[in-house]
PDB file of N, CA and C in Angstrom:
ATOM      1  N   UNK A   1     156.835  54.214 158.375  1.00  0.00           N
ATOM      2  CA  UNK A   1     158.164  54.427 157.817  1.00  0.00           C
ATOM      3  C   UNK A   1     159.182  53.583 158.574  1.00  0.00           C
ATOM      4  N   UNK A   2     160.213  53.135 158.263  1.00  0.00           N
ATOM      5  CA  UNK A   2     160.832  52.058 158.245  1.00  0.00           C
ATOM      6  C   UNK A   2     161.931  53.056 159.686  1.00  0.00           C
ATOM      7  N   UNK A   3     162.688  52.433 160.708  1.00  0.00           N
ATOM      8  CA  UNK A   3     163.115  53.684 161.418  1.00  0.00           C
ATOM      9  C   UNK A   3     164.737  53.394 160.957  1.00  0.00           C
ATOM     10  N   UNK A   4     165.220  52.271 160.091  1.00  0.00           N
ATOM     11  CA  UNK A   4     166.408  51.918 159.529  1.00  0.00           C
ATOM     12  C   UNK A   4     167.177  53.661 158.133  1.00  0.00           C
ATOM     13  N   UNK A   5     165.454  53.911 157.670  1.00  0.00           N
ATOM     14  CA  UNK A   5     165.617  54.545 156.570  1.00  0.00           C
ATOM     15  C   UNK A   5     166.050  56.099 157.166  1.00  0.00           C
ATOM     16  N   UNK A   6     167.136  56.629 156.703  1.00  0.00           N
ATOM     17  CA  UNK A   6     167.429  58.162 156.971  1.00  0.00           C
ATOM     18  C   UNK A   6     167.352  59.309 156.149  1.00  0.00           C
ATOM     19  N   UNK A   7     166.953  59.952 156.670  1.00  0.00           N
ATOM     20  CA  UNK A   7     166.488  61.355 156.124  1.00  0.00           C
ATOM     21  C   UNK A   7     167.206  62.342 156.113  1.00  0.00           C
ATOM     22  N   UNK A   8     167.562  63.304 155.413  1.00  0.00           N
ATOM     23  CA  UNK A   8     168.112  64.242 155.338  1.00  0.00           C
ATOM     24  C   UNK A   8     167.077  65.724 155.449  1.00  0.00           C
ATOM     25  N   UNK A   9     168.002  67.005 155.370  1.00  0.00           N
ATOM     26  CA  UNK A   9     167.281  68.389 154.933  1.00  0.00           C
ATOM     27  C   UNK A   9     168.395  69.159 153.755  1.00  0.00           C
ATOM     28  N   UNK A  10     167.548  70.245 153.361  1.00  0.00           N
ATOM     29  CA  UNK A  10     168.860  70.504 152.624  1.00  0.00           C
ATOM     30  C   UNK A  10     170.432  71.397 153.469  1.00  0.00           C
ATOM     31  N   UNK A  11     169.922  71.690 155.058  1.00  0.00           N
ATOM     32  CA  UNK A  11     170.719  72.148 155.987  1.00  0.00           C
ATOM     33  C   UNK A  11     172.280  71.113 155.903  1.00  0.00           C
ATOM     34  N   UNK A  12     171.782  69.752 155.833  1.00  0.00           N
ATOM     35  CA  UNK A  12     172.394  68.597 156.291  1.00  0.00           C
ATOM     36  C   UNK A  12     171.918  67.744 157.648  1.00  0.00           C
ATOM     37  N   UNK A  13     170.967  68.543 158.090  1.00  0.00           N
ATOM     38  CA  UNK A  13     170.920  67.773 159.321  1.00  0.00           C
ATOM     39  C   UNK A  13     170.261  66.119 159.028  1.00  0.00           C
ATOM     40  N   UNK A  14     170.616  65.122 159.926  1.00  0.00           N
ATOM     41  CA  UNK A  14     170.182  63.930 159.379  1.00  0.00           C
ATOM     42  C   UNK A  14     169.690  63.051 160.481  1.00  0.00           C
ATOM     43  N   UNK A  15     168.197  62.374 159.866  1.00  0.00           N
ATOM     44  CA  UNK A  15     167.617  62.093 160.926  1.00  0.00           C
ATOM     45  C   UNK A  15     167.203  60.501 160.458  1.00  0.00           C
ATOM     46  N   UNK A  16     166.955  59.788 161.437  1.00  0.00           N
ATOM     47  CA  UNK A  16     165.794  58.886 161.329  1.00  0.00           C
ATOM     48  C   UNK A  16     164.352  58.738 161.087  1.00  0.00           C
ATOM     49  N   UNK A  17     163.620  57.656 160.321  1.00  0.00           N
ATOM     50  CA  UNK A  17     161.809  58.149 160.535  1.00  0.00           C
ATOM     51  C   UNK A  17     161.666  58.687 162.168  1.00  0.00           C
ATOM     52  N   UNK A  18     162.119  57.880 162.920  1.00  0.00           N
ATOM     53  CA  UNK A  18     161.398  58.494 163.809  1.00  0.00           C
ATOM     54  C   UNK A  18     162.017  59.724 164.943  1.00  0.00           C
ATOM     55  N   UNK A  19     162.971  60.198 164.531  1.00  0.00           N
ATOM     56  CA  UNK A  19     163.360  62.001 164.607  1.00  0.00           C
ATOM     57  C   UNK A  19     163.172  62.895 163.818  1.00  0.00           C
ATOM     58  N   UNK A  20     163.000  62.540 162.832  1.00  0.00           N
ATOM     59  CA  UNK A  20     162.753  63.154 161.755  1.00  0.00           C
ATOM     60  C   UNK A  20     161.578  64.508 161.484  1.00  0.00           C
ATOM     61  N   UNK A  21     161.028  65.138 161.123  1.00  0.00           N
ATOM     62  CA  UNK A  21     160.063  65.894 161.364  1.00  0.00           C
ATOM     63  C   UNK A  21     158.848  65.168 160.672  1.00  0.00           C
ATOM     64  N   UNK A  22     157.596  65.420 161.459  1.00  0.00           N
ATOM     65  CA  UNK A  22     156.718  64.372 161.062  1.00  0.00           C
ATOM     66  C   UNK A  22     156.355  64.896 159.014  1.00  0.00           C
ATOM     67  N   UNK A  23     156.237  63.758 158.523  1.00  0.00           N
ATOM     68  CA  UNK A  23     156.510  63.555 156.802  1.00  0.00           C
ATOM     69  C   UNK A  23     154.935  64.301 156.836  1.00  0.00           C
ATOM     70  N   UNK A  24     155.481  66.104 155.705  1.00  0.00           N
ATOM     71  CA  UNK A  24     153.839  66.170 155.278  1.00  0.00           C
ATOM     72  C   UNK A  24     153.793  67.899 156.051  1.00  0.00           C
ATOM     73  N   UNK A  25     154.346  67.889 157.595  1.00  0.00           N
ATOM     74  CA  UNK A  25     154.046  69.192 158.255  1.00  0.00           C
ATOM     75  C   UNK A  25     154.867  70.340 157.941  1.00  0.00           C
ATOM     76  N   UNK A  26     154.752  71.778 158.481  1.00  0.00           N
ATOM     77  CA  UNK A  26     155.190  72.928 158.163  1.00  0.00           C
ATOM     78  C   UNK A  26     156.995  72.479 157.990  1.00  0.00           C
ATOM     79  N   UNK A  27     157.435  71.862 158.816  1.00  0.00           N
ATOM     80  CA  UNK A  27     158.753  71.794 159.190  1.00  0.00           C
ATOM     81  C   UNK A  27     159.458  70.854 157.957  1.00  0.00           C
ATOM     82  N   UNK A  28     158.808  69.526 157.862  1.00  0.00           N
ATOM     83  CA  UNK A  28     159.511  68.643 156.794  1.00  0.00           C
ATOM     84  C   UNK A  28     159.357  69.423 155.328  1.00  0.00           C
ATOM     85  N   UNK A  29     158.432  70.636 155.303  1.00  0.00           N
ATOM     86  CA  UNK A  29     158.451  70.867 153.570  1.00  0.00           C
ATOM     87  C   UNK A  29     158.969  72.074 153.631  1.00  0.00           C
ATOM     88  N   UNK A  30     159.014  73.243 154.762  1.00  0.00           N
ATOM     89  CA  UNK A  30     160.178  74.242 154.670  1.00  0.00           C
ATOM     90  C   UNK A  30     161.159  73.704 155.162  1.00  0.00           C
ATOM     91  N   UNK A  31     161.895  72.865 155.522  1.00  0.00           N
ATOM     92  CA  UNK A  31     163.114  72.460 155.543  1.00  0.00           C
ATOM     93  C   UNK A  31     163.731  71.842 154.551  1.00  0.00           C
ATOM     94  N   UNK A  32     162.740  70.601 153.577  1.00  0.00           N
ATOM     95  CA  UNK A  32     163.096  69.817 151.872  1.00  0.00           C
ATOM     96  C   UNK A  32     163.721  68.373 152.775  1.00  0.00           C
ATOM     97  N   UNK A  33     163.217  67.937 154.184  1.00  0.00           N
ATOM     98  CA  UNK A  33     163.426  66.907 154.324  1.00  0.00           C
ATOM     99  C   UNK A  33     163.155  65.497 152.624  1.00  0.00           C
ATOM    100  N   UNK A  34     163.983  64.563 152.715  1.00  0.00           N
ATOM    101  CA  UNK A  34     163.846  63.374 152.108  1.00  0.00           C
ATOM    102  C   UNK A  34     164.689  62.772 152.495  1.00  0.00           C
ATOM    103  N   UNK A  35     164.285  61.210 152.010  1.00  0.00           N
ATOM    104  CA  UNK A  35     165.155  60.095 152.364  1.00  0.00           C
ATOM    105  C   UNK A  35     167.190  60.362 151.509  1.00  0.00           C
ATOM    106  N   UNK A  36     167.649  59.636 152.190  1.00  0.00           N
ATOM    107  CA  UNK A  36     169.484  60.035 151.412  1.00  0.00           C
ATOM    108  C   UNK A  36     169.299  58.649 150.711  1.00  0.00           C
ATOM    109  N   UNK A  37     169.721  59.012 148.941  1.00  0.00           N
ATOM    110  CA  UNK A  37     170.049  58.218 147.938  1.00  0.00           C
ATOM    111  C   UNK A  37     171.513  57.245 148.531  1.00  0.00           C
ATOM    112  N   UNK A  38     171.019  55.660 148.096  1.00  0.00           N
ATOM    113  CA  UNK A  38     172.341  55.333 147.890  1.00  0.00           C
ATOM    114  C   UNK A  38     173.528  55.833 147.966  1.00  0.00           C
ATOM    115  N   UNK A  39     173.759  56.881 146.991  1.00  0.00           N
ATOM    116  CA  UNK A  39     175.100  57.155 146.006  1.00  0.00           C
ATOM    117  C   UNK A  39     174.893  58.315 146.955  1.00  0.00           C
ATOM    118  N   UNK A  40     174.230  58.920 147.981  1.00  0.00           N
ATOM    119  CA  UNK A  40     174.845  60.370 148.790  1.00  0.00           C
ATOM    120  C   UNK A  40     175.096  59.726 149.602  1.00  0.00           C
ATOM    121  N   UNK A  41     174.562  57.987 150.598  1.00  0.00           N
ATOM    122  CA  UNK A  41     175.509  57.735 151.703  1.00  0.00           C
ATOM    123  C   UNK A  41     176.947  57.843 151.301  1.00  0.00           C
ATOM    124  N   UNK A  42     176.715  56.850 149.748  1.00  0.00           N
ATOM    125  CA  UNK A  42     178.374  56.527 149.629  1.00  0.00           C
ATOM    126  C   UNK A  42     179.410  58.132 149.781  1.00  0.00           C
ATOM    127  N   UNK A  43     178.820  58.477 149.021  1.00  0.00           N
ATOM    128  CA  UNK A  43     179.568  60.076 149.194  1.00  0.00           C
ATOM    129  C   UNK A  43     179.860  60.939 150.176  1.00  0.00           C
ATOM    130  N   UNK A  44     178.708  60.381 151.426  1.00  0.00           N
ATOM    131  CA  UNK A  44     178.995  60.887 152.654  1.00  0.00           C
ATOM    132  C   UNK A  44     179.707  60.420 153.377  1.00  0.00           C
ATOM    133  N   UNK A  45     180.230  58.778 153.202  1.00  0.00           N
ATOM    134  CA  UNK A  45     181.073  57.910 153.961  1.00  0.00           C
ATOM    135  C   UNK A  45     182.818  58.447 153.210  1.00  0.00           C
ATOM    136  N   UNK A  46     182.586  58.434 152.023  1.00  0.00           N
ATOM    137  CA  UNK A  46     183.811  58.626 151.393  1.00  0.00           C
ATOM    138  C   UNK A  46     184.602  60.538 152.358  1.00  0.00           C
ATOM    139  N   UNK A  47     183.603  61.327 151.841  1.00  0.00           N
ATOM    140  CA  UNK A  47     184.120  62.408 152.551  1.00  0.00           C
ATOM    141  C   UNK A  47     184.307  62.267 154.257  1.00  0.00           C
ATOM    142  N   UNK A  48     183.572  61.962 154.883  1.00  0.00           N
ATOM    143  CA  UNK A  48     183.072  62.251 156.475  1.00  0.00           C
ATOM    144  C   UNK A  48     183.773  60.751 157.251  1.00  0.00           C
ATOM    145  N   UNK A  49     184.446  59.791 155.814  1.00  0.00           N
ATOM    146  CA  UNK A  49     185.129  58.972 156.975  1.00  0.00           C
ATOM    147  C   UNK A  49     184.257  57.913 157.968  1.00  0.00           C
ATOM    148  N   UNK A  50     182.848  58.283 157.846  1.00  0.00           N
ATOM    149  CA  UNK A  50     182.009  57.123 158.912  1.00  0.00           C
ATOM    150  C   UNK A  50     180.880  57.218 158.022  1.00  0.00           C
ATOM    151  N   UNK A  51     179.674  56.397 158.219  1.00  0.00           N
ATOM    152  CA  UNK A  51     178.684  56.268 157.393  1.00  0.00           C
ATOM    153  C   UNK A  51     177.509  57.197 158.055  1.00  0.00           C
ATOM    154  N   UNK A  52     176.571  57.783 157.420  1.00  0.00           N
ATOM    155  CA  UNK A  52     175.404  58.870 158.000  1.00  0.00           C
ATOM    156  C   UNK A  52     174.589  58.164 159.014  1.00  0.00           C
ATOM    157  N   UNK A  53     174.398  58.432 159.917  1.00  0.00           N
ATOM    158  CA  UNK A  53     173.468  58.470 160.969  1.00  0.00           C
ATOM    159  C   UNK A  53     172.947  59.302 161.520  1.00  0.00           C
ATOM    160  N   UNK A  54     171.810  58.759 162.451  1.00  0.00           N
ATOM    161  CA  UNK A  54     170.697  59.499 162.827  1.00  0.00           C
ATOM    162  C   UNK A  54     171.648  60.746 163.827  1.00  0.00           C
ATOM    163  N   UNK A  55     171.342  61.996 163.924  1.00  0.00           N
ATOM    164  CA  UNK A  55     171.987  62.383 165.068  1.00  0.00           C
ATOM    165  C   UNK A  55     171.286  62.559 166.615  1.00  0.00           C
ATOM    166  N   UNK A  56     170.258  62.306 166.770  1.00  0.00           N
ATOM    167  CA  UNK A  56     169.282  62.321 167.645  1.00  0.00           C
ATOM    168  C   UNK A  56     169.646  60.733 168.284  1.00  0.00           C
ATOM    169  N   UNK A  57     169.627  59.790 167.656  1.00  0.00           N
ATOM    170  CA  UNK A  57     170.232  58.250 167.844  1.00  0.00           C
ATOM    171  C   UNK A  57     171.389  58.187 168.169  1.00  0.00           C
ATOM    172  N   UNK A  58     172.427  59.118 167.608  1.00  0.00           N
ATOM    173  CA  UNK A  58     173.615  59.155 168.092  1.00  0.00           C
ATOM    174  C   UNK A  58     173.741  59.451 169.311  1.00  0.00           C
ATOM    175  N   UNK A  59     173.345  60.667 169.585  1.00  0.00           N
ATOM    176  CA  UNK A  59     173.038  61.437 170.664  1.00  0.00           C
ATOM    177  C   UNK A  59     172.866  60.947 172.083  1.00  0.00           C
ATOM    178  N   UNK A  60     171.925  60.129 171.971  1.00  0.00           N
ATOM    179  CA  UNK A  60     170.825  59.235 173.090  1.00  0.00           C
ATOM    180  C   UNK A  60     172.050  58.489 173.559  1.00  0.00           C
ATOM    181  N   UNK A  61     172.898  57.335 172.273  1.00  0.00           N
ATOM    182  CA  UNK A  61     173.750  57.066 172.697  1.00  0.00           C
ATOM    183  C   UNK A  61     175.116  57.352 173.065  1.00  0.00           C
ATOM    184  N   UNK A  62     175.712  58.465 173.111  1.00  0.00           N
ATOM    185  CA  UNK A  62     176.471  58.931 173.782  1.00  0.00           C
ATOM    186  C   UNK A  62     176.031  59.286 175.076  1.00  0.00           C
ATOM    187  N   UNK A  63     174.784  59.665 175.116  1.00  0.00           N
ATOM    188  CA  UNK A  63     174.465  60.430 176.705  1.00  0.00           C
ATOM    189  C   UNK A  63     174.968  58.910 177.276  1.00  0.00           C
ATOM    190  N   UNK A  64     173.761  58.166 177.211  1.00  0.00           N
ATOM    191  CA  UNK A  64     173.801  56.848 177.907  1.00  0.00           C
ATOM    192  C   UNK A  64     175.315  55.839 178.293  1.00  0.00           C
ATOM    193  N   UNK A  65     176.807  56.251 177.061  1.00  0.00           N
ATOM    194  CA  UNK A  65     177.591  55.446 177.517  1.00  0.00           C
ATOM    195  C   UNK A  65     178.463  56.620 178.527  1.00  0.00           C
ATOM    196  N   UNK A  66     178.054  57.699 178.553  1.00  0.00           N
ATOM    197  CA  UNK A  66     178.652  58.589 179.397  1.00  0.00           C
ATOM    198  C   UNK A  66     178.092  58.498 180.652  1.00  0.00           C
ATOM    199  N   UNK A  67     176.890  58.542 180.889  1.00  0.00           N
ATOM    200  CA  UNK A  67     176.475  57.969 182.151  1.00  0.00           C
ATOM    201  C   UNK A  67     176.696  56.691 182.930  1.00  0.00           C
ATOM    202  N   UNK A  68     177.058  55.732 182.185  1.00  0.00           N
ATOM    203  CA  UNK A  68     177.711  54.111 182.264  1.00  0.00           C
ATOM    204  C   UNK A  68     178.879  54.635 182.692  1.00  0.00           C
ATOM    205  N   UNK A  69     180.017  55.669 182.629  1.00  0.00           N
ATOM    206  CA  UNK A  69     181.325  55.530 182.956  1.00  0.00           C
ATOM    207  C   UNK A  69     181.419  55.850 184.130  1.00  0.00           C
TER     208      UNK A  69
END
């Protein structure tokens, strides 16, 4: 899986392939993980003001520029 491509649940939480819950196990099919359509980034950028990203990726990088200061 591509690690560019992002995933959603129906919670909202949003991940990358590779945070994501592995594609197939207990977690990705009681949760309704799938990839986010086109037309829900756009919709998510329009409401939320920034474009969807991984939050686990986000994450990593905030720790890391906080430790840099």
């Amino acid at each position: 899986m591509n690690k560019n491509l992002l995933l959603w649940n129906e919670a909202g939480q949003i991940a990358c392939s590779e945070h994501a819950p592995f594609r197939g196990s207990d977690t990705w099919r009681a949760e309704r993980w799938r990839p986010i359509r086109v037309c829900e980034r756009v919709d998510f950028e329009a409401e939320m003001e920034r474009a969807p990203a991984c939050e686990t990726c986000e994450a990593i990088k905030r720790r890391a520029t906080e430790a840099s200061s």
